[in-house]
C-alpha atoms as a PDB file:
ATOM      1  CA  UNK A   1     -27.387 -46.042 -34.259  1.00  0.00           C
ATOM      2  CA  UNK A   2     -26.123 -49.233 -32.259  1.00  0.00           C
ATOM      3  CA  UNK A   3     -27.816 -50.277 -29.213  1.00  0.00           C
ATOM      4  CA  UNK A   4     -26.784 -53.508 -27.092  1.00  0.00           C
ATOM      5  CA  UNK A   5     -29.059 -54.527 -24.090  1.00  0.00           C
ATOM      6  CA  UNK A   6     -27.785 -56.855 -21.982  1.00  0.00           C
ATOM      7  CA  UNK A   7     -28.832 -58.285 -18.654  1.00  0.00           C
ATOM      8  CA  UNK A   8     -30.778 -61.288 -16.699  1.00  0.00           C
ATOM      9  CA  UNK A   9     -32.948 -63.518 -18.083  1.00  0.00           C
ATOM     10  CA  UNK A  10     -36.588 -62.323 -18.329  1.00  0.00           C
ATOM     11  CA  UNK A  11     -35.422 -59.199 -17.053  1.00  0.00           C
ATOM     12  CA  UNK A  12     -37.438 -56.622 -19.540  1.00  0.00           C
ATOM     13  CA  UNK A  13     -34.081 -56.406 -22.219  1.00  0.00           C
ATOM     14  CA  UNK A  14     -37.105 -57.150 -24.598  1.00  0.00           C
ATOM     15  CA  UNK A  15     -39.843 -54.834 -23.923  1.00  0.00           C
ATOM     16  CA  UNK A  16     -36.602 -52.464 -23.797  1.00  0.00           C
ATOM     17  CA  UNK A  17     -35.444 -53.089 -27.017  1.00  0.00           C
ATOM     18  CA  UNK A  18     -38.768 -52.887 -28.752  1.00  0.00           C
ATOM     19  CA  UNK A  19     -39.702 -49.830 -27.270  1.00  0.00           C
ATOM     20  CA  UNK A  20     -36.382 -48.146 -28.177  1.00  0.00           C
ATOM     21  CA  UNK A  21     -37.172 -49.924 -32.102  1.00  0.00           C
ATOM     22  CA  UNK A  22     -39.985 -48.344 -32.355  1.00  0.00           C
ATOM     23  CA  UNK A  23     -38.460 -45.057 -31.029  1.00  0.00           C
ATOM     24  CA  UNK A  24     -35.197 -45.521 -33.767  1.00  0.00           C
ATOM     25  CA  UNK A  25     -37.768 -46.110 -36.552  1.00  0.00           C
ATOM     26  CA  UNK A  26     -39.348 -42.708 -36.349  1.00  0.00           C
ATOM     27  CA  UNK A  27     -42.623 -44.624 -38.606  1.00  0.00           C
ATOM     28  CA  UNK A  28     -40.369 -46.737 -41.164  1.00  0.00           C
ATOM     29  CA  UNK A  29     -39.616 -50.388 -41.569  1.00  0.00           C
ATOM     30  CA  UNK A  30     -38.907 -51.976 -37.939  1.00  0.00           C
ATOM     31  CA  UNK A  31     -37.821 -55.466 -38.055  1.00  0.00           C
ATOM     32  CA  UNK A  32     -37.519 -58.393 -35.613  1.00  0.00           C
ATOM     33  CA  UNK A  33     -35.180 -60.467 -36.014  1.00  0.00           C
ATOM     34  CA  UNK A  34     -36.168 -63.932 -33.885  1.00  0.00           C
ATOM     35  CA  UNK A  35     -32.953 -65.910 -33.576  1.00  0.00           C
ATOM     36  CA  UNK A  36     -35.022 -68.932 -31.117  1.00  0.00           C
ATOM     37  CA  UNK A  37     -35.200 -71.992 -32.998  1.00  0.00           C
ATOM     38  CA  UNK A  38     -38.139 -73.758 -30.925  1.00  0.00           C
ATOM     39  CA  UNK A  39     -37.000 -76.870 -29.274  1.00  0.00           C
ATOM     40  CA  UNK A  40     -39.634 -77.645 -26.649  1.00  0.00           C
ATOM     41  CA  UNK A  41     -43.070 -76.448 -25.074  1.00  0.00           C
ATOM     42  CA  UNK A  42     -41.710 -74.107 -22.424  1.00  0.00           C
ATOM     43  CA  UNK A  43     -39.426 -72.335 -26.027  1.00  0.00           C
ATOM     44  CA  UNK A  44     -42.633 -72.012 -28.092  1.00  0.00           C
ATOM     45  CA  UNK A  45     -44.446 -70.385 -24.805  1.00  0.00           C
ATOM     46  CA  UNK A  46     -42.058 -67.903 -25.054  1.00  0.00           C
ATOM     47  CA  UNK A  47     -41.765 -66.781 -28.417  1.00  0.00           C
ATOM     48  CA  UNK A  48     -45.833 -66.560 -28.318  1.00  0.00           C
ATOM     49  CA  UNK A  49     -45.669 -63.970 -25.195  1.00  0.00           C
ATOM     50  CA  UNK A  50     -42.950 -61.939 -27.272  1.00  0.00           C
ATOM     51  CA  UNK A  51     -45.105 -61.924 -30.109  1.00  0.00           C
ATOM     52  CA  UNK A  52     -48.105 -61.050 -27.869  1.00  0.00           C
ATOM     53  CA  UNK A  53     -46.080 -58.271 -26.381  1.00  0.00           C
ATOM     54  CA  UNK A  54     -45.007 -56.743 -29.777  1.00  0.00           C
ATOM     55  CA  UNK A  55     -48.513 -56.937 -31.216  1.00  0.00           C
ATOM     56  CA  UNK A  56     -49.401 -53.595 -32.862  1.00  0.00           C
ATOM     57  CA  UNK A  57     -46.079 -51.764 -32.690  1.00  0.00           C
ATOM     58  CA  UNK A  58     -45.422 -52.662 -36.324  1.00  0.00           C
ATOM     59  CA  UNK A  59     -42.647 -55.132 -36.634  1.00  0.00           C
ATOM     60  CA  UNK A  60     -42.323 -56.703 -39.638  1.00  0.00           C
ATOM     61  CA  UNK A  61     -41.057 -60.838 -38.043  1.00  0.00           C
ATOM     62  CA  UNK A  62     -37.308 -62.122 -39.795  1.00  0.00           C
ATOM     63  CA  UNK A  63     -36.845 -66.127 -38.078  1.00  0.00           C
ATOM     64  CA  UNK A  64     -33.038 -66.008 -38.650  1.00  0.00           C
ATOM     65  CA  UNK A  65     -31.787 -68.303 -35.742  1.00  0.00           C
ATOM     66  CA  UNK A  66     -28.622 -69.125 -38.305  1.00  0.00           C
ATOM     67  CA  UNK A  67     -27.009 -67.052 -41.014  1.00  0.00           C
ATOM     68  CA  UNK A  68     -27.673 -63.531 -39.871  1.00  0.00           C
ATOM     69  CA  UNK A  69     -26.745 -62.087 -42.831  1.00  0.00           C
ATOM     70  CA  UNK A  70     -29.600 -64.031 -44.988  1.00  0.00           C
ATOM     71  CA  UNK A  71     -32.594 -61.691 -43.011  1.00  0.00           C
ATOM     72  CA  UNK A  72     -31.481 -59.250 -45.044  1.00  0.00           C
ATOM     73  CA  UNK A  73     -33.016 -60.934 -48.400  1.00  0.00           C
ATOM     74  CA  UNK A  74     -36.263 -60.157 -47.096  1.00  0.00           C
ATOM     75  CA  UNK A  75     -35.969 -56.485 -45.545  1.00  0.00           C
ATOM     76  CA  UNK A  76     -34.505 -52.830 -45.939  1.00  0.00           C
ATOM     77  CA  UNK A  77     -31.102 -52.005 -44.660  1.00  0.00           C
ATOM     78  CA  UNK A  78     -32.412 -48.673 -44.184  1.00  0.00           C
ATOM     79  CA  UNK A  79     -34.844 -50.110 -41.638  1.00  0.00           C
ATOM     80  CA  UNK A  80     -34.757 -50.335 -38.022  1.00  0.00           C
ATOM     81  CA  UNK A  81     -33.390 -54.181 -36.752  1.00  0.00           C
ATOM     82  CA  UNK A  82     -33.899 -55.248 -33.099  1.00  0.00           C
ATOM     83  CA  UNK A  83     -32.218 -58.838 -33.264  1.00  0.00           C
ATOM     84  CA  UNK A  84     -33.041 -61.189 -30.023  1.00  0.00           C
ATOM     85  CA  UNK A  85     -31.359 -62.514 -29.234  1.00  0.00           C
ATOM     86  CA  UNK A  86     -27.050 -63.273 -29.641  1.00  0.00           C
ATOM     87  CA  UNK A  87     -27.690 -65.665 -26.789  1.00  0.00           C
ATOM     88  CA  UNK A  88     -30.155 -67.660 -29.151  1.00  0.00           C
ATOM     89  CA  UNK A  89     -27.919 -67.291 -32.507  1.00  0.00           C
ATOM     90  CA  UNK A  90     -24.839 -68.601 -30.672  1.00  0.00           C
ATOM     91  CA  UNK A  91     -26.782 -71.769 -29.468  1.00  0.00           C
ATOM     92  CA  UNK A  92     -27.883 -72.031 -33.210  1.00  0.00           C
ATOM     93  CA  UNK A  93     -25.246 -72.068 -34.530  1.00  0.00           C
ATOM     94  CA  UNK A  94     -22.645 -73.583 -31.744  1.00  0.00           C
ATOM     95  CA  UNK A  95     -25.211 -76.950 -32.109  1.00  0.00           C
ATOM     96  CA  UNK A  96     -26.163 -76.659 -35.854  1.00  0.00           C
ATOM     97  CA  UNK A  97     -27.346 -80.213 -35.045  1.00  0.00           C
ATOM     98  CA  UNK A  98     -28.816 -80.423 -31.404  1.00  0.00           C
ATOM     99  CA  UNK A  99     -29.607 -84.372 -32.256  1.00  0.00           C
ATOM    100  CA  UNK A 100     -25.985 -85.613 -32.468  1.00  0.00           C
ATOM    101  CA  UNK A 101     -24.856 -82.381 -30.158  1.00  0.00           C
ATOM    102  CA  UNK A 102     -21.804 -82.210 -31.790  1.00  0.00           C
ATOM    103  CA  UNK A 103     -20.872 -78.478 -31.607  1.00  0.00           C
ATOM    104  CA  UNK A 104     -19.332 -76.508 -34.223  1.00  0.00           C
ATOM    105  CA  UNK A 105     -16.132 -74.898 -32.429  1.00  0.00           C
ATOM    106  CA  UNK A 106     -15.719 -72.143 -35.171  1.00  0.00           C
ATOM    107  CA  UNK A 107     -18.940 -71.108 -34.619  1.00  0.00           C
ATOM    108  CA  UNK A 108     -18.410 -68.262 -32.202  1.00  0.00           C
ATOM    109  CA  UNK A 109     -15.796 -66.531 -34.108  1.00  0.00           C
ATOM    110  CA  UNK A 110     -18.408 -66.853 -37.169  1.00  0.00           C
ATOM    111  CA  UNK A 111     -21.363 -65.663 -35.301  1.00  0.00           C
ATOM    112  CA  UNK A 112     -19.214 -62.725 -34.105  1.00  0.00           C
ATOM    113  CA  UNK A 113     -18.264 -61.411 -37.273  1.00  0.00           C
ATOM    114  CA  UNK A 114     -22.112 -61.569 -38.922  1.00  0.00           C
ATOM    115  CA  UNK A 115     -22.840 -59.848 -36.042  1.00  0.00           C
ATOM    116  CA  UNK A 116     -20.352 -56.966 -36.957  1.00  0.00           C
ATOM    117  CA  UNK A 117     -20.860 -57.233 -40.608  1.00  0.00           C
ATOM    118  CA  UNK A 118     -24.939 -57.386 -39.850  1.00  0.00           C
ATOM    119  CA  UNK A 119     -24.501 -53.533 -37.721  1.00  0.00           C
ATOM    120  CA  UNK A 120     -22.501 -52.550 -40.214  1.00  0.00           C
ATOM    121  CA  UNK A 121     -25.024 -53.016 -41.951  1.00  0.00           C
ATOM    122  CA  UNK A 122     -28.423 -51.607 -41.267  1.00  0.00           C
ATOM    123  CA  UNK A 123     -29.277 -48.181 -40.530  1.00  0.00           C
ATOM    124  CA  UNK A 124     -29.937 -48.939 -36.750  1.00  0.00           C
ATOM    125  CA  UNK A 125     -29.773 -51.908 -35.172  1.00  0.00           C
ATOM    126  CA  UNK A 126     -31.343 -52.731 -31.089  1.00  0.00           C
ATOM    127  CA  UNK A 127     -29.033 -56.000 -29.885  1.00  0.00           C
ATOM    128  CA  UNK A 128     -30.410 -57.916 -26.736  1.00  0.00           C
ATOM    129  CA  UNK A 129     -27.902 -60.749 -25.089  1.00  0.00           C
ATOM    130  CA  UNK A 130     -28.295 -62.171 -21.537  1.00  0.00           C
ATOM    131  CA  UNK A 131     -25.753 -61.878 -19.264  1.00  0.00           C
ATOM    132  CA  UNK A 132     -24.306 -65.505 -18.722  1.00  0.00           C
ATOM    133  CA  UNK A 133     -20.824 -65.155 -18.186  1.00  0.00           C
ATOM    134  CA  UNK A 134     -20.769 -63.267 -14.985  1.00  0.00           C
ATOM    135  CA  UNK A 135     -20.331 -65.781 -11.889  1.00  0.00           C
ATOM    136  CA  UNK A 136     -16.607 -67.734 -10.824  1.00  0.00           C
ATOM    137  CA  UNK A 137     -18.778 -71.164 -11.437  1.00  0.00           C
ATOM    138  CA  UNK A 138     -16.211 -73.414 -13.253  1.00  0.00           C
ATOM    139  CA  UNK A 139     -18.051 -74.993 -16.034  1.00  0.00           C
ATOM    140  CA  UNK A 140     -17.730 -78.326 -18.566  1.00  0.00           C
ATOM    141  CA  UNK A 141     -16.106 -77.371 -21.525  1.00  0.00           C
ATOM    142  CA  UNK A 142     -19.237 -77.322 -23.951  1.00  0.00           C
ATOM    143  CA  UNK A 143     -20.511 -74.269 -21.563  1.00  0.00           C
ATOM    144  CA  UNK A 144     -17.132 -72.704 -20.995  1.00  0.00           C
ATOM    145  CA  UNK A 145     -16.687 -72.677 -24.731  1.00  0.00           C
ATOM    146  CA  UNK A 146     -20.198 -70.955 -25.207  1.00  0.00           C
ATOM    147  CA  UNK A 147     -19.942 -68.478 -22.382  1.00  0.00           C
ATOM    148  CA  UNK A 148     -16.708 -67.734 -24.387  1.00  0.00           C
ATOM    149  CA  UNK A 149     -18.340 -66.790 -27.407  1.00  0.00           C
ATOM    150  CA  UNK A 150     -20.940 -65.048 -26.340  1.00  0.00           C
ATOM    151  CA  UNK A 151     -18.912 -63.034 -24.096  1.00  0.00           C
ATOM    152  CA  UNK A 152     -16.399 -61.991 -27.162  1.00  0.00           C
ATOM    153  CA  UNK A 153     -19.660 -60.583 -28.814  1.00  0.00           C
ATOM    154  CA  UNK A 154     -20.674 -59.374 -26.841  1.00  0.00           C
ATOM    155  CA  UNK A 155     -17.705 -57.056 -25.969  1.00  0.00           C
ATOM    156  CA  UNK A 156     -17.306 -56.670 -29.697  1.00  0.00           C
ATOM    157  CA  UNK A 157     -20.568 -55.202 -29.671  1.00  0.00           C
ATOM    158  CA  UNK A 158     -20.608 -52.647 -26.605  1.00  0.00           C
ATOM    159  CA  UNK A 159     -17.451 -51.448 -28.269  1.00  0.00           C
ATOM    160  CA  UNK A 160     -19.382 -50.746 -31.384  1.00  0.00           C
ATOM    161  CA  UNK A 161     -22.611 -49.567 -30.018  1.00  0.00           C
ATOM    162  CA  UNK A 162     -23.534 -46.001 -29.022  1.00  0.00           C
ATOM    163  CA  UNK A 163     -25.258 -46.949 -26.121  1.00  0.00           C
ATOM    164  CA  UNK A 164     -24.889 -49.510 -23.732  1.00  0.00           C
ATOM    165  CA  UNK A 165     -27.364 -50.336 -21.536  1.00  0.00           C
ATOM    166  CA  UNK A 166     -27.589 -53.380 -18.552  1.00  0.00           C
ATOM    167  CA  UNK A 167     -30.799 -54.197 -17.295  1.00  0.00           C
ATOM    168  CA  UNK A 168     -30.590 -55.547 -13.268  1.00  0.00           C
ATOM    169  CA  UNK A 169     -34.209 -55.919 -11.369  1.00  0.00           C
ATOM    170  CA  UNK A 170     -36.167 -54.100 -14.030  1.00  0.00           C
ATOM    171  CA  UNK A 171     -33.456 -50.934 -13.570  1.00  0.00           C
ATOM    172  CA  UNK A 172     -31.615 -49.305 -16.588  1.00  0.00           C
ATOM    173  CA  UNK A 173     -28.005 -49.148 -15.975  1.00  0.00           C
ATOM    174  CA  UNK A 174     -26.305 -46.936 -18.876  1.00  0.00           C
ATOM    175  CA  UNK A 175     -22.827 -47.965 -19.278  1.00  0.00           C
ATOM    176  CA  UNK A 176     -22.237 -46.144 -22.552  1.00  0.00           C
ATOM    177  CA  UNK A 177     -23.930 -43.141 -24.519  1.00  0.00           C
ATOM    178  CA  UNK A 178     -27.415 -42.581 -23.332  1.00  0.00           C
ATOM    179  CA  UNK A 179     -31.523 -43.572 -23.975  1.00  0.00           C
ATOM    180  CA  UNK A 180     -32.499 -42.119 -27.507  1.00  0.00           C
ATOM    181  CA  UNK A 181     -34.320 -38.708 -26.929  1.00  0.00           C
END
């Protein structure tokens, strides 16, 4: 099963996901798969409240933020993956140097296709992605090139995934297939 969360920043896509990872896994191997590659305070902040908040549910950590295929060296593709975020893994792999900030134009049609091949791949798989690409703002071309991207996979995954859901002011908004029972 294929399930892609999208919605606003620090919204609950998340707690979400891991609660419907846990659900998928049924008591086997649940994996996260952390695509933020720290790059200040207020980033390492975060990823310590995410791990705070998945304390005791039994996810075994995968720090992928490039090369999404690679995480699966070190787990079971029968497992359960909840990868958060595309958002991150673009940016990764967009700025695969963030000193010189020269950005790798290929990159979103790259991270696109792991992203297919990766739910191809596993058993289930719980996709979070914030929604970026939604206002008429005109943007510099660096931003309009990775709004872009992450739009395309994100369309390339809701039209994979059994269930769609949107997250807007803490509310679940199903937009394809339904919550797992």
């Amino acid at each position: 099963m294929i399930i892609f969360i999208t919605g606003g920043a620090k919204n609950g896509k998340s707690t979400l996901a891991q609660n419907l990872s846990v659900q998928l896994a049924q008591g086997g191997p649940h994996y996260y798969v952390a695509t933020m590659i720290p790059s200040d305070e207020e980033d390492r902040q975060r990823i310590r409240l995410h791990l705070e908040d998945r304390e005791g549910l039994g996810f075994e950590t995968l720090e992928c933020g490039r090369n999404l295929m690679s995480c699966l060296e070190h787990a079971d593709p029968n497992g359960t993956f909840l990868l958060d975020s595309t958002t991150a893994l673009l940016m990764n792999e967009l700025f695969p140097d963030p000193v010189s900030c020269d950005m790798d134009l290929d990159a979103p049609r790259r991270c696109k296709e792991a992203v297919l091949a990766f739910a191809g791949t596993v058993r289930n798989l719980v996709v979070v992605s914030d929604y970026i690409y939604s206002d008429a703002e005109r943007y510099d071309q660096v931003t309009e090139t990775y709004r872009r991207g992450l739009a395309s996979i994100d369309r390339a995954l809701a039209a994979l995934s059994d269930t769609v859901l949107e997250l807007s002011a803490g509310n679940i908004i199903v937009h394809k297939g339904g919550l797992p029972q």
